[in-house]
C-alpha atoms as a PDB file:
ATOM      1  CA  UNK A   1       1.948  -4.591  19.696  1.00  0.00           C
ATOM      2  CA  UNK A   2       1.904  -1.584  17.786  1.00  0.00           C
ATOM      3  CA  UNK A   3      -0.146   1.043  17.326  1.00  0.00           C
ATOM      4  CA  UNK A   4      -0.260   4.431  15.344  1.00  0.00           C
ATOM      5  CA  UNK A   5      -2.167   7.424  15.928  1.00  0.00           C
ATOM      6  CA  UNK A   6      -3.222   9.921  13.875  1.00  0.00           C
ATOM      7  CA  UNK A   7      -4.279  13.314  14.512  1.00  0.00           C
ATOM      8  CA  UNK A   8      -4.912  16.531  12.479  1.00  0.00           C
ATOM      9  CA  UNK A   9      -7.402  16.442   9.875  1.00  0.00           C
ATOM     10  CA  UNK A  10     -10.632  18.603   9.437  1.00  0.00           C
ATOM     11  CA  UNK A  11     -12.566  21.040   7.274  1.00  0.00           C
ATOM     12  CA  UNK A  12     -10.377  23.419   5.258  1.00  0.00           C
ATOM     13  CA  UNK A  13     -11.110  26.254   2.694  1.00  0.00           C
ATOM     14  CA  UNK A  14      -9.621  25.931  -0.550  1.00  0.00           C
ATOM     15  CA  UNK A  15      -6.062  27.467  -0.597  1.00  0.00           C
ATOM     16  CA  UNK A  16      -6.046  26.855   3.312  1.00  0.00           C
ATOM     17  CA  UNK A  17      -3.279  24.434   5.446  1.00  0.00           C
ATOM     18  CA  UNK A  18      -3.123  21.341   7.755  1.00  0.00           C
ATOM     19  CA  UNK A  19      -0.793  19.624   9.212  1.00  0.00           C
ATOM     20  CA  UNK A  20      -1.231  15.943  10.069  1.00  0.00           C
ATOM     21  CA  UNK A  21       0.643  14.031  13.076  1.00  0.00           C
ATOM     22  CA  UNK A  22       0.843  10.431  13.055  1.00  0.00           C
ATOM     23  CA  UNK A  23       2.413   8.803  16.283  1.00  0.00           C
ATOM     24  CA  UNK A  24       3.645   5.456  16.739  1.00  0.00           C
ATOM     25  CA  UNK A  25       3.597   3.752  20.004  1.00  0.00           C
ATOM     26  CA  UNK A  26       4.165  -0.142  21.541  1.00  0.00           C
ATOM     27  CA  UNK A  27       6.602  -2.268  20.986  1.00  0.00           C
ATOM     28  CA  UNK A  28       9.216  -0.780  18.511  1.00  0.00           C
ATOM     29  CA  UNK A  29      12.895  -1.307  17.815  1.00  0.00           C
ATOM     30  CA  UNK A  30      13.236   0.778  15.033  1.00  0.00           C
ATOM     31  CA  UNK A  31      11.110   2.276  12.156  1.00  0.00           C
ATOM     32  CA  UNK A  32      12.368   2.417   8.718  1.00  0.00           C
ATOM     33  CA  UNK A  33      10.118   4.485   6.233  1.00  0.00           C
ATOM     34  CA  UNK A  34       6.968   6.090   7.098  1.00  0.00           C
ATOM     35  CA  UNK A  35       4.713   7.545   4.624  1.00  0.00           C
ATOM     36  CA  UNK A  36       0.945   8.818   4.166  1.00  0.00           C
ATOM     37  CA  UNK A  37      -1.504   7.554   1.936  1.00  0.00           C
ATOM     38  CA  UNK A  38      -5.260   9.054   0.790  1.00  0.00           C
ATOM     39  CA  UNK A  39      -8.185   7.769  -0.197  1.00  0.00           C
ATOM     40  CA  UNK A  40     -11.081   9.796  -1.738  1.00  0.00           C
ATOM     41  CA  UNK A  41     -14.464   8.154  -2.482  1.00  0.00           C
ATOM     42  CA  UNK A  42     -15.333   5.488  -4.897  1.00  0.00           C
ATOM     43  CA  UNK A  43     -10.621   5.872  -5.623  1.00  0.00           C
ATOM     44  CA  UNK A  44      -8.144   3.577  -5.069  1.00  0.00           C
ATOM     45  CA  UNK A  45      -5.800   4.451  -1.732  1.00  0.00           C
ATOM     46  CA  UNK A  46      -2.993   6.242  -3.270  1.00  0.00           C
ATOM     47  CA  UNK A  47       0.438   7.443  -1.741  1.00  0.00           C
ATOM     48  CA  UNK A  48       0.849  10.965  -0.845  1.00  0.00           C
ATOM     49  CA  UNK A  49       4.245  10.905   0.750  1.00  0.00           C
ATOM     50  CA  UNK A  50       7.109   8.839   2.105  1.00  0.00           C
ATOM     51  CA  UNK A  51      10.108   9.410   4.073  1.00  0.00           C
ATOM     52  CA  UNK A  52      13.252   7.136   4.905  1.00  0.00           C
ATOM     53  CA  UNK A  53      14.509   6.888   8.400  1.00  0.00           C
ATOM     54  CA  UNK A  54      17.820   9.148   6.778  1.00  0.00           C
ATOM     55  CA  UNK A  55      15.065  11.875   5.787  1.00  0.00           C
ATOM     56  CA  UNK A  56      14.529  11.019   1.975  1.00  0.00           C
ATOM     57  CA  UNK A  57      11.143  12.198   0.739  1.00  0.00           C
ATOM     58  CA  UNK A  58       8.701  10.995  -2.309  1.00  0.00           C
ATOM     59  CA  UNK A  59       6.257  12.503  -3.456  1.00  0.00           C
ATOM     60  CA  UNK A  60       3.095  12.512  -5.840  1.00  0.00           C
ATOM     61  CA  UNK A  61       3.030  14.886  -9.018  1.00  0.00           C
ATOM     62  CA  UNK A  62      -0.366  15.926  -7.523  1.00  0.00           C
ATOM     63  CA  UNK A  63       1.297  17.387  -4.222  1.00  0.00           C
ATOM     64  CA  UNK A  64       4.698  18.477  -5.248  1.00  0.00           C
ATOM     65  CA  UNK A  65       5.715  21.821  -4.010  1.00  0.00           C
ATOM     66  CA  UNK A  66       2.450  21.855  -1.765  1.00  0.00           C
ATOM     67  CA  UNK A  67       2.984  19.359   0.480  1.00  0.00           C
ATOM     68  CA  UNK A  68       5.924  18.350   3.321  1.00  0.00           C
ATOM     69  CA  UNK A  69       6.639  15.300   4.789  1.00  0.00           C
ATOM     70  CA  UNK A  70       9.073  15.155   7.900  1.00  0.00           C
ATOM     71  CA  UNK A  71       9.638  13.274  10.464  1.00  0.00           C
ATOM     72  CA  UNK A  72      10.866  13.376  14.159  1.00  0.00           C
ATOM     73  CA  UNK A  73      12.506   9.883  14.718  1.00  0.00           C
ATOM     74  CA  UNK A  74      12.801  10.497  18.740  1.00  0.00           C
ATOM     75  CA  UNK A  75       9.577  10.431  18.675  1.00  0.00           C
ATOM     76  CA  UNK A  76       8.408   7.912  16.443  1.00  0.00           C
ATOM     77  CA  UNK A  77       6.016  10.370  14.376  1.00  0.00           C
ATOM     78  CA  UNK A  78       5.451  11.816  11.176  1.00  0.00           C
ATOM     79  CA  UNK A  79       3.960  14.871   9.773  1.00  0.00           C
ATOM     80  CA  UNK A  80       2.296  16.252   6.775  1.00  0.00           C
ATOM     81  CA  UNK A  81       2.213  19.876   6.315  1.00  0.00           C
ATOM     82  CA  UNK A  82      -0.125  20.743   3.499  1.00  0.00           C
ATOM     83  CA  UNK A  83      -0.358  23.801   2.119  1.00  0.00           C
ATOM     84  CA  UNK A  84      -2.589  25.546  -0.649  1.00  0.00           C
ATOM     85  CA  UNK A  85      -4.992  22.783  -0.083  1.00  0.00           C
ATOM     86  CA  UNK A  86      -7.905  22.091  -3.007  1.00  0.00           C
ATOM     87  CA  UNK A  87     -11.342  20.559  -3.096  1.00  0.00           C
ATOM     88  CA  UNK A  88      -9.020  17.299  -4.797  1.00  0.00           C
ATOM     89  CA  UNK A  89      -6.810  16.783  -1.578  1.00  0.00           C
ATOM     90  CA  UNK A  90     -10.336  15.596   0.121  1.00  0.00           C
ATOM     91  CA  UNK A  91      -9.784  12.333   0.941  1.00  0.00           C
ATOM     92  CA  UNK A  92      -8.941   9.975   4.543  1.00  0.00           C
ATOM     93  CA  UNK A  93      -5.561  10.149   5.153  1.00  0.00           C
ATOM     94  CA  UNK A  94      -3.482   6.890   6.527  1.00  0.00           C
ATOM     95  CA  UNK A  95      -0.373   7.003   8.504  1.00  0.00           C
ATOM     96  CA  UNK A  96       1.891   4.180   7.010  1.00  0.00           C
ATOM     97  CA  UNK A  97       5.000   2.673   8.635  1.00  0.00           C
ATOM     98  CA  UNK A  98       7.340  -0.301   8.453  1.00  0.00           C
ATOM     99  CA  UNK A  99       8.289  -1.225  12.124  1.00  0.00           C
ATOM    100  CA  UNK A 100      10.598  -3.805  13.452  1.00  0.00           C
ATOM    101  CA  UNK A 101       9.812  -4.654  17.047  1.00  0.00           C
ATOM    102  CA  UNK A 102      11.296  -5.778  19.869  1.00  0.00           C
ATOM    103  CA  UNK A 103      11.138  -9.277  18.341  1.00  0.00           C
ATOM    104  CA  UNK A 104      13.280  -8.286  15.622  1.00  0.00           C
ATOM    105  CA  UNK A 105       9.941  -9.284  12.946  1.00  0.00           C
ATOM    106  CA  UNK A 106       9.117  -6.716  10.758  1.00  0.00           C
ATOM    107  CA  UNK A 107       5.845  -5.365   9.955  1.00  0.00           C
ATOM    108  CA  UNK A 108       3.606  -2.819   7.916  1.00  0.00           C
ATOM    109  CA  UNK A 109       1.265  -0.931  10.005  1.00  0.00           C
ATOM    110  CA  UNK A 110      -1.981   1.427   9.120  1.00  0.00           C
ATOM    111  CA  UNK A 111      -3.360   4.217  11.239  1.00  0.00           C
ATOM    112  CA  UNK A 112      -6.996   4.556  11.728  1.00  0.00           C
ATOM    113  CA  UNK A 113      -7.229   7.291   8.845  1.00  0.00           C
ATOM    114  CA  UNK A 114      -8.178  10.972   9.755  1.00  0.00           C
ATOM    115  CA  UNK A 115     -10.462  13.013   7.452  1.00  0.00           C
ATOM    116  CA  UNK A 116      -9.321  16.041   5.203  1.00  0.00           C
ATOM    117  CA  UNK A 117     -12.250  18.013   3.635  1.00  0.00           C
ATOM    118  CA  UNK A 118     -11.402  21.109   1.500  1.00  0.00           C
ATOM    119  CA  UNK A 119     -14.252  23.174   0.566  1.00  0.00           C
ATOM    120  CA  UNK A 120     -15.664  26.413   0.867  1.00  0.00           C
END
């Protein structure tokens, strides 16, 4: 089984930063791209950011040049820093990854989702 963790969310003033950590634990063989999603009220989840195991990024137009995805393979996680945060980054953020396990079958896993509130 496995299972991803997500940590780092919380109440922010506009202009502030967080960084989000998303670990991935169980049985795992190898993780290809990882990514974040949000989802603000009464919206559609939307991706934020992805990552390829080599390190290539993607990013929305909305968080361009505000927003940092990396990724620290030894350890199976993922972060987002964000930076210069506004009341429209509010949202749950998901932890996304594609994980083949031990199995060799390959699968698309969520994280719980960790809130990010950005308000004054």
């Amino acid at each position: 089984q496995v299972q991803l963790v997500e940590s780092g969310g919380g109440l922010v003033q506009p202009g502030g930063s967080l960084r989000l950590s998303c670990a991935a634990s169980g049985s795992i063989f190898s993780i290809n791209a990882m990514g974040w999603y949000r989802q603000a009220p009464g919206k559609q989840r939307e991706l934020v950011a992805a990552i390829t195991k080599g390190g290539s990024t993607n990013y929305a137009d909305s968080v361009k040049g505000r927003f940092t995805i990396s990724r620290d393979n030894a350890k199976n996680t993922v972060y987002l820093q964000m930076n210069s945060l506004k009341p429209e980054d509010t949202a749950v953020y998901y932890c996304n990854a594609a994980i083949v396990n031990y199995s060799l079958a390959r699968g698309n896993y969520w994280g719980q989702g960790t809130q990010v509130t950005v308000s004054s």
